[in-house]
PDB file of N, CA and C in Angstrom:
ATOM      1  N   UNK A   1      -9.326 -13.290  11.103  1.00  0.00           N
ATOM      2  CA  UNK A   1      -7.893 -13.453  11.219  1.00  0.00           C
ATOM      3  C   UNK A   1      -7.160 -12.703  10.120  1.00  0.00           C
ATOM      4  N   UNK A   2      -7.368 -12.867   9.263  1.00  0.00           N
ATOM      5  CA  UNK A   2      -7.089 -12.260   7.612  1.00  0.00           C
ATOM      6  C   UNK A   2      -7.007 -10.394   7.992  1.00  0.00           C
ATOM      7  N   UNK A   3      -8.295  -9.939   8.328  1.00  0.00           N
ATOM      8  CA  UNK A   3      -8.322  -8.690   8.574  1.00  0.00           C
ATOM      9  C   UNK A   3      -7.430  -7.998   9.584  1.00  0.00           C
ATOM     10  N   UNK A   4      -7.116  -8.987  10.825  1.00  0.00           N
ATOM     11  CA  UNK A   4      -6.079  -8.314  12.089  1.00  0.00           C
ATOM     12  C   UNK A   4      -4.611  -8.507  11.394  1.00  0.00           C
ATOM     13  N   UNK A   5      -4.024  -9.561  10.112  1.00  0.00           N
ATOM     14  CA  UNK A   5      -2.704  -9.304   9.814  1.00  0.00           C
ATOM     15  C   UNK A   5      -2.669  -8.589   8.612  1.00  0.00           C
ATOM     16  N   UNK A   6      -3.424  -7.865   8.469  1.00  0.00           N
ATOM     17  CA  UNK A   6      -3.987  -6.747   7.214  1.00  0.00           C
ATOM     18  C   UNK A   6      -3.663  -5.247   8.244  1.00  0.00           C
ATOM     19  N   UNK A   7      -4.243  -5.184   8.934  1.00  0.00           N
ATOM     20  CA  UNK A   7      -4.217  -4.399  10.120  1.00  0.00           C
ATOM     21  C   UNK A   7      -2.687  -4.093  10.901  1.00  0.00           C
ATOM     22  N   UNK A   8      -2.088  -5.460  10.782  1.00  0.00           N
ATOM     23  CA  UNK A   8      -0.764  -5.343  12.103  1.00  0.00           C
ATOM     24  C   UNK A   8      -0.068  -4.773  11.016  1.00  0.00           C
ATOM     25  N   UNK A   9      -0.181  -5.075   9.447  1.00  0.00           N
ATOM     26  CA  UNK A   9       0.722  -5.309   8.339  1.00  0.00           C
ATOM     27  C   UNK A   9       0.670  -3.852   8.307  1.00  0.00           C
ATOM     28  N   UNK A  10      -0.333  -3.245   7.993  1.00  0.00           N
ATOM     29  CA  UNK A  10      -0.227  -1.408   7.621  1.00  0.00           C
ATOM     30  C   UNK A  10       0.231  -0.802   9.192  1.00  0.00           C
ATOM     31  N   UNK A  11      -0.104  -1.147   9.911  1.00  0.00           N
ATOM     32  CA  UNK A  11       1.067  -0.914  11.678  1.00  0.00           C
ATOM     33  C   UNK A  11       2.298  -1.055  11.206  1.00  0.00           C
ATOM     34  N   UNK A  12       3.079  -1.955  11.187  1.00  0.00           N
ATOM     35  CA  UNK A  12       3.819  -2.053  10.763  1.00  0.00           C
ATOM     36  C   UNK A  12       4.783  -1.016   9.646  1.00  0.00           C
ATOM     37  N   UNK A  13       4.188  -1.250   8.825  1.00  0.00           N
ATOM     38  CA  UNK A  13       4.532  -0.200   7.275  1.00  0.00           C
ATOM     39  C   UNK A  13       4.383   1.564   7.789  1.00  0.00           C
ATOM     40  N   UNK A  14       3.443   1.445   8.317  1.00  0.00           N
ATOM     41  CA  UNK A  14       3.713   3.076   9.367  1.00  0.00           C
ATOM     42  C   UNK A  14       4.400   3.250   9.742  1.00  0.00           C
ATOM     43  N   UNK A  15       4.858   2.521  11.093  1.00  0.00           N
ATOM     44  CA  UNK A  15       6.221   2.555  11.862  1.00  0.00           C
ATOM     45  C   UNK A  15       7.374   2.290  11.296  1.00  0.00           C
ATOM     46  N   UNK A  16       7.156   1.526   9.898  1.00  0.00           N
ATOM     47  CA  UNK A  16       8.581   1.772   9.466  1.00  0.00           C
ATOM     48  C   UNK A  16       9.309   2.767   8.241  1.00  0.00           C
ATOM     49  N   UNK A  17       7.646   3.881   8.231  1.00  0.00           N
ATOM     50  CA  UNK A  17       8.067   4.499   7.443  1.00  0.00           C
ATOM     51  C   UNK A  17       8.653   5.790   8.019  1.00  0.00           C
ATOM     52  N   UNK A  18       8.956   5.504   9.727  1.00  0.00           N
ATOM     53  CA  UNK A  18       9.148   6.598  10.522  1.00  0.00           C
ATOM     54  C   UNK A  18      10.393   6.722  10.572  1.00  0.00           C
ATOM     55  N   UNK A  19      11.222   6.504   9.763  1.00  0.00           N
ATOM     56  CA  UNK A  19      12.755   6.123   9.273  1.00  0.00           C
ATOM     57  C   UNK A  19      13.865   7.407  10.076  1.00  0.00           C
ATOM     58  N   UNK A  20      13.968   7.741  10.964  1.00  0.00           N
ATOM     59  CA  UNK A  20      14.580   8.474  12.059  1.00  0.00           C
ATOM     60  C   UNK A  20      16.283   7.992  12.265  1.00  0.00           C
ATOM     61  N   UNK A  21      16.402   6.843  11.978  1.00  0.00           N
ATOM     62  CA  UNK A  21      17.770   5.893  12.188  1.00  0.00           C
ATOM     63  C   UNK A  21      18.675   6.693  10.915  1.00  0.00           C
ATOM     64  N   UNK A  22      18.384   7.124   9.791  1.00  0.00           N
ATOM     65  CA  UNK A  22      18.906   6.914   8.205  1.00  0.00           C
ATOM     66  C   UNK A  22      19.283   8.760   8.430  1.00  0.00           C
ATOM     67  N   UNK A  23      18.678   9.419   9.391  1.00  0.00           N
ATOM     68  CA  UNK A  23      18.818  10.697   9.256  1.00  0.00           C
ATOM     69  C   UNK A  23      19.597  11.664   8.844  1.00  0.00           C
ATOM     70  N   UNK A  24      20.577  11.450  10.062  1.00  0.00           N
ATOM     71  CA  UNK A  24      21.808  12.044   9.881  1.00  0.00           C
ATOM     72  C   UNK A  24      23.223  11.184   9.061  1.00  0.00           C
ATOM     73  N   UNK A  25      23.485  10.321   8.218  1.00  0.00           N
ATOM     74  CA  UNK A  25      23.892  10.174   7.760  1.00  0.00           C
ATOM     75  C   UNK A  25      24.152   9.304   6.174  1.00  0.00           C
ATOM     76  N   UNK A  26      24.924   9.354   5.217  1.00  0.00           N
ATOM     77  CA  UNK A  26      24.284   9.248   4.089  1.00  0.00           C
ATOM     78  C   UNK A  26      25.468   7.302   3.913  1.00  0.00           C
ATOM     79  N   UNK A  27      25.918   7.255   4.929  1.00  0.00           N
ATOM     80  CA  UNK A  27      26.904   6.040   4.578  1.00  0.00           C
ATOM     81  C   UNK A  27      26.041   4.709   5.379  1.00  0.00           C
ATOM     82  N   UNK A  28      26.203   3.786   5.185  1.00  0.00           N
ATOM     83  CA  UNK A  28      27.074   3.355   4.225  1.00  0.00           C
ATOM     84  C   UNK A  28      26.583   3.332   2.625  1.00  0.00           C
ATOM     85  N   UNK A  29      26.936   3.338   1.695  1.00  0.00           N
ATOM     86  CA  UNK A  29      26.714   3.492   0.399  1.00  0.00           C
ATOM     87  C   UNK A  29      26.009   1.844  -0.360  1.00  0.00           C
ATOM     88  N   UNK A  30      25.164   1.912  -0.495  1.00  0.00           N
ATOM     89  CA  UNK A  30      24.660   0.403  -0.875  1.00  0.00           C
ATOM     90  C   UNK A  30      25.204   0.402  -2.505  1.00  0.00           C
ATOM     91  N   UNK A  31      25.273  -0.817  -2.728  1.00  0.00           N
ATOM     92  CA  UNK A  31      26.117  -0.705  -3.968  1.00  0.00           C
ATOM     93  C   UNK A  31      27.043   0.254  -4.539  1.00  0.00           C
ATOM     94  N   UNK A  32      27.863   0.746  -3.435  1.00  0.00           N
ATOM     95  CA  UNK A  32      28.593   1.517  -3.854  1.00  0.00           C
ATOM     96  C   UNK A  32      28.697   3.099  -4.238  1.00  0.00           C
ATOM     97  N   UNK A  33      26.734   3.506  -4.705  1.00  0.00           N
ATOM     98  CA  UNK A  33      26.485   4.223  -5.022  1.00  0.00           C
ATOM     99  C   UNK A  33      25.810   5.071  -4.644  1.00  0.00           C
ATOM    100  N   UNK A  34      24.511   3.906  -3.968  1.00  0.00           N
ATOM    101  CA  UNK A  34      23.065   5.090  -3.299  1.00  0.00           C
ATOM    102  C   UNK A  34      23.559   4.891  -2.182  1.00  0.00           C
ATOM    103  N   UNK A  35      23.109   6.272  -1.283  1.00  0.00           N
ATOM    104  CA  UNK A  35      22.924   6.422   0.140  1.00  0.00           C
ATOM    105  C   UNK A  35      21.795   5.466   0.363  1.00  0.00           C
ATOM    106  N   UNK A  36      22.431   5.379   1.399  1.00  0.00           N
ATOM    107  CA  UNK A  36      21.626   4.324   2.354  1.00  0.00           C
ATOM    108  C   UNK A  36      20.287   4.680   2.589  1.00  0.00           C
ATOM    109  N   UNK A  37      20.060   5.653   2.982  1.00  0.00           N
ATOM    110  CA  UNK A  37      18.250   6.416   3.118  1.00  0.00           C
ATOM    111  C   UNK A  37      17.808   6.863   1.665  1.00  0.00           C
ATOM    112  N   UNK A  38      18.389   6.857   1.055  1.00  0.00           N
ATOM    113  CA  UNK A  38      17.867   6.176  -0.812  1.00  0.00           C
ATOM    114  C   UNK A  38      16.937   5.427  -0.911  1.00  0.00           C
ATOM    115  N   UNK A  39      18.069   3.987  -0.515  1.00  0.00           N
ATOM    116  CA  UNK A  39      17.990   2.869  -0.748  1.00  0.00           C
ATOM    117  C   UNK A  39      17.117   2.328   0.294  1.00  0.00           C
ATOM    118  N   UNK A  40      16.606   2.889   1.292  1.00  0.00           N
ATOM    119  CA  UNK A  40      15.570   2.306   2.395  1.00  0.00           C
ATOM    120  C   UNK A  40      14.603   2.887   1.734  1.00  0.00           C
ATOM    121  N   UNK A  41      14.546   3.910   1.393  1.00  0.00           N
ATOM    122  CA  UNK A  41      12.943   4.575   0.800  1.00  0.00           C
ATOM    123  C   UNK A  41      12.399   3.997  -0.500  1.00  0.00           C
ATOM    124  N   UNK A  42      13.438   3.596  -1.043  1.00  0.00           N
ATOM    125  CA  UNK A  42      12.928   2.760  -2.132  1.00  0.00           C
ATOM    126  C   UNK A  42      12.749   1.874  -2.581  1.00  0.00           C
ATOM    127  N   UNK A  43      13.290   0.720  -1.207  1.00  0.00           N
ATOM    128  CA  UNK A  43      12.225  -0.826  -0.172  1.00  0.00           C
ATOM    129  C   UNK A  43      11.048  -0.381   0.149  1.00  0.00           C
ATOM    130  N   UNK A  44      11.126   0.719   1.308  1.00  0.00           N
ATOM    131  CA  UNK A  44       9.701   0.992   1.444  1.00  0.00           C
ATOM    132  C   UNK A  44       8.729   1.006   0.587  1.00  0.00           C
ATOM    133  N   UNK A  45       9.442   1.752  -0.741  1.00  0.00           N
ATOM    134  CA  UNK A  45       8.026   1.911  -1.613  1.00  0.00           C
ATOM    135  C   UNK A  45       7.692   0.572  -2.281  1.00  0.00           C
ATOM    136  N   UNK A  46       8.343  -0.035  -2.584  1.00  0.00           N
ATOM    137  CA  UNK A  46       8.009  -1.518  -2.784  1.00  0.00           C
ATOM    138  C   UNK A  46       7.511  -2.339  -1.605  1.00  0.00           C
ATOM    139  N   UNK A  47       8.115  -2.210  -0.634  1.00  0.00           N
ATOM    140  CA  UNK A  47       7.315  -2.728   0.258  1.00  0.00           C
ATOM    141  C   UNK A  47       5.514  -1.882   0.408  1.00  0.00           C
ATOM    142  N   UNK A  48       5.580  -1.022   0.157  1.00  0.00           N
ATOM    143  CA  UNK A  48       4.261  -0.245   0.659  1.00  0.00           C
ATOM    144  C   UNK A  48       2.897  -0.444  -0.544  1.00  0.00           C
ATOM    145  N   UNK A  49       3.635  -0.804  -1.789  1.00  0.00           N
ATOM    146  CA  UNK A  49       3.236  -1.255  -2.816  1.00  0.00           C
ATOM    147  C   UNK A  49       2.612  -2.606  -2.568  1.00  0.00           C
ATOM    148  N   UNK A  50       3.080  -3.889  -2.425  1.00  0.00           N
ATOM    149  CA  UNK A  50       3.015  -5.107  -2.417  1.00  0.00           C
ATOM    150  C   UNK A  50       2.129  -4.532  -1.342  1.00  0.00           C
ATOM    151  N   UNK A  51       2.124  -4.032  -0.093  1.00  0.00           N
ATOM    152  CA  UNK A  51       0.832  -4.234   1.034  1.00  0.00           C
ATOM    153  C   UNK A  51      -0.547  -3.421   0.325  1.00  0.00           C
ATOM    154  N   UNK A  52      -0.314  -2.422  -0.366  1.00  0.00           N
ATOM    155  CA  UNK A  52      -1.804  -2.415  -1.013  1.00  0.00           C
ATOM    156  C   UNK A  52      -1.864  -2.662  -2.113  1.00  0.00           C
ATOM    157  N   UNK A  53      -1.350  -3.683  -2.766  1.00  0.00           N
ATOM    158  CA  UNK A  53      -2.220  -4.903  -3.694  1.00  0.00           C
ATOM    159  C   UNK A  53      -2.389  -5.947  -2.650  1.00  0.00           C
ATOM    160  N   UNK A  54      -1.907  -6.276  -1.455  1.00  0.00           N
ATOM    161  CA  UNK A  54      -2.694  -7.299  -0.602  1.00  0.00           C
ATOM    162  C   UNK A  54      -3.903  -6.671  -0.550  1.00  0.00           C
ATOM    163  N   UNK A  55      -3.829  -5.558   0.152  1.00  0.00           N
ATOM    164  CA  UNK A  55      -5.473  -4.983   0.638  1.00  0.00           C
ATOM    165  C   UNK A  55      -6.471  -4.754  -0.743  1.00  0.00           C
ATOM    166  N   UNK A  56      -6.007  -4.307  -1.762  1.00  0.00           N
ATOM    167  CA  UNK A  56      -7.045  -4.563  -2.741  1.00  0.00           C
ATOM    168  C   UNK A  56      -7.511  -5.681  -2.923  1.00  0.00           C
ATOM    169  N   UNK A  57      -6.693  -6.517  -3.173  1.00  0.00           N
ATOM    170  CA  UNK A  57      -7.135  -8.226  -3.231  1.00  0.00           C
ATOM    171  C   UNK A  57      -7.953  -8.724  -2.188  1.00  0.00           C
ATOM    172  N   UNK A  58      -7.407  -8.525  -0.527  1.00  0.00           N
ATOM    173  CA  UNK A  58      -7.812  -9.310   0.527  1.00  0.00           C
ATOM    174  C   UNK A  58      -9.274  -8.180   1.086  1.00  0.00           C
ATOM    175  N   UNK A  59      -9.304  -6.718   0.851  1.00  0.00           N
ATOM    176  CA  UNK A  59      -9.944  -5.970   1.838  1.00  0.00           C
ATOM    177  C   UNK A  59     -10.636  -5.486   0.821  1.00  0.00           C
ATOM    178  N   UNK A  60     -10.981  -5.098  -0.286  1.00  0.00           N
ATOM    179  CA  UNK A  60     -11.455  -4.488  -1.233  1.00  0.00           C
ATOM    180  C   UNK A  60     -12.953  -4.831  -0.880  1.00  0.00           C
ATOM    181  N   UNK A  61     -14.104  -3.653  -0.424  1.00  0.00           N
ATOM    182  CA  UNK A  61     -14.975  -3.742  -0.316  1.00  0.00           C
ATOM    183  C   UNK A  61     -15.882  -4.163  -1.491  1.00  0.00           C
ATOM    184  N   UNK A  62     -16.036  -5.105  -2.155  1.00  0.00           N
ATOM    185  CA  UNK A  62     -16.930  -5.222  -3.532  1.00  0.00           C
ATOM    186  C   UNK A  62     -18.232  -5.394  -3.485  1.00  0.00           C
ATOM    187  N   UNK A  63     -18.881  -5.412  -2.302  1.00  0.00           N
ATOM    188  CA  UNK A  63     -20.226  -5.192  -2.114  1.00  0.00           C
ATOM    189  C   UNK A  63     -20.791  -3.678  -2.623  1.00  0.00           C
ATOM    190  N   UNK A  64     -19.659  -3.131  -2.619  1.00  0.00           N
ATOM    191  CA  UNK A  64     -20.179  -1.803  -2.884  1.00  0.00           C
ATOM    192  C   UNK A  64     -19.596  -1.629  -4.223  1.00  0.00           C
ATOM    193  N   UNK A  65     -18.537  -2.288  -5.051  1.00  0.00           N
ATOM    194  CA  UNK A  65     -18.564  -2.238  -6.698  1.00  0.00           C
ATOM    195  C   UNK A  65     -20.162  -2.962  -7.146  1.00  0.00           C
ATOM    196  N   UNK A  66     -20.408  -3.968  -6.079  1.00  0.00           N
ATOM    197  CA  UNK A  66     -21.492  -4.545  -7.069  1.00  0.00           C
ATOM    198  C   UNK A  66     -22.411  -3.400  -6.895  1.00  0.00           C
ATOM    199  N   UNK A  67     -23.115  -2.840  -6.173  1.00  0.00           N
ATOM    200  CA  UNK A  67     -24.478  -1.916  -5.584  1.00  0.00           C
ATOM    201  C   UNK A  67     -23.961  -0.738  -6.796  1.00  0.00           C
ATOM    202  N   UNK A  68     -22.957   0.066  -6.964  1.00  0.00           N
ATOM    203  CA  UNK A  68     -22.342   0.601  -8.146  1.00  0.00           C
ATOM    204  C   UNK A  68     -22.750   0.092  -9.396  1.00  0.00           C
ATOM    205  N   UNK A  69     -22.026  -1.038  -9.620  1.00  0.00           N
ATOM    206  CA  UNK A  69     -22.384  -1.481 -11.124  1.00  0.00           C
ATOM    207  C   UNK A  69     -24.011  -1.717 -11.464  1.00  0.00           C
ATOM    208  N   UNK A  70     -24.749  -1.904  -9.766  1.00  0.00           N
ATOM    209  CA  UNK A  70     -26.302  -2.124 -10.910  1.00  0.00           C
ATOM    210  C   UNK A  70     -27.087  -0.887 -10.766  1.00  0.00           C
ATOM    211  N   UNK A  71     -26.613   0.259 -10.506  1.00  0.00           N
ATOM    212  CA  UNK A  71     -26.820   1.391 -10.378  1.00  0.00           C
ATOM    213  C   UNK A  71     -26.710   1.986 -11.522  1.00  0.00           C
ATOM    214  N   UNK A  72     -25.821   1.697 -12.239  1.00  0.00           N
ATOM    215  CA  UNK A  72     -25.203   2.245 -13.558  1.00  0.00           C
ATOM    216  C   UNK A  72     -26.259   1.334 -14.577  1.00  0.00           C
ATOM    217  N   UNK A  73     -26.005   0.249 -14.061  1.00  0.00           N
ATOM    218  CA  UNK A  73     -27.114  -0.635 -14.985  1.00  0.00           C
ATOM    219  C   UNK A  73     -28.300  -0.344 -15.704  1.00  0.00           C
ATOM    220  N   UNK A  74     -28.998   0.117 -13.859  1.00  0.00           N
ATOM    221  CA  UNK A  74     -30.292   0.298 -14.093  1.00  0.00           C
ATOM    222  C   UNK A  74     -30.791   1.859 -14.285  1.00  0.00           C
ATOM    223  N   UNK A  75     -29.788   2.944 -14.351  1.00  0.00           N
ATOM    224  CA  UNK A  75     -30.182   4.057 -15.637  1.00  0.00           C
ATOM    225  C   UNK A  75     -29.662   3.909 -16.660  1.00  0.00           C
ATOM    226  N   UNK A  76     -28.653   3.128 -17.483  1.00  0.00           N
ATOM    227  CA  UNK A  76     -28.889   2.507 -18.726  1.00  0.00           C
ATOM    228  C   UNK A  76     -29.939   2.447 -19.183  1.00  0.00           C
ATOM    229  N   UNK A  77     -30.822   1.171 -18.081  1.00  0.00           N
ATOM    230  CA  UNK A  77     -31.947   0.968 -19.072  1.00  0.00           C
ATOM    231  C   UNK A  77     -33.319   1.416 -19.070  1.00  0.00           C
ATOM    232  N   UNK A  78     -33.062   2.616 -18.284  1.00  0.00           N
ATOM    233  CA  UNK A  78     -34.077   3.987 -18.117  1.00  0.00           C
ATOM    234  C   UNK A  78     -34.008   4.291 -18.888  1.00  0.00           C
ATOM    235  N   UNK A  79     -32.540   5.255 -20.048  1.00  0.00           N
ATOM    236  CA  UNK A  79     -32.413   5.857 -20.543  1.00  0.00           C
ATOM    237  C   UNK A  79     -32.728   5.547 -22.172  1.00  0.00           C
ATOM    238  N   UNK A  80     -32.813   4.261 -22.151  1.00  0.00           N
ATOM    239  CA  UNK A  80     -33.345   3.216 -23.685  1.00  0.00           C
ATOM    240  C   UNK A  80     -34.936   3.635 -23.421  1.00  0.00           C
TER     241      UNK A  80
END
């Protein structure tokens, strides 16, 4: 279950990085100041951020940090 809303979640973050709506124009002005397709791209990147520290946390293969770390281990203690 974990893995399919890991899955819908980066679906998601794709399709909304297909930002087509913001194109042609730079109004309305969010705070007054940034254009609006600014100010969406730089949700996105926070948004796109927060979804891969989910996936490091939730998807992070560590079967393969561990097989790594005793790899390293064990020419260490070849090399003694």
């Amino acid at each position: 279950m974990k893995r399919t809303l890991l899955v819908i979640a980066v679906a998601v973050v794709y399709v909304l990085h297909q930002d087509f709506w913001f194109w042609r124009t730079a109004r309305p002005l969010v705070f007054g100041f940034v254009p609006v397709g600014l100010f969406y791209h730089a949700c996105f990147a926070v948004l796109a951020s927060l979804l891969l520290w989910l996936l490091v946390k939730h998807a992070w293969p560590s079967h393969l940090e561990r097989e790594a770390e005793s790899q390293t281990h064990d020419h260490e203690e070849e090399a003694r």
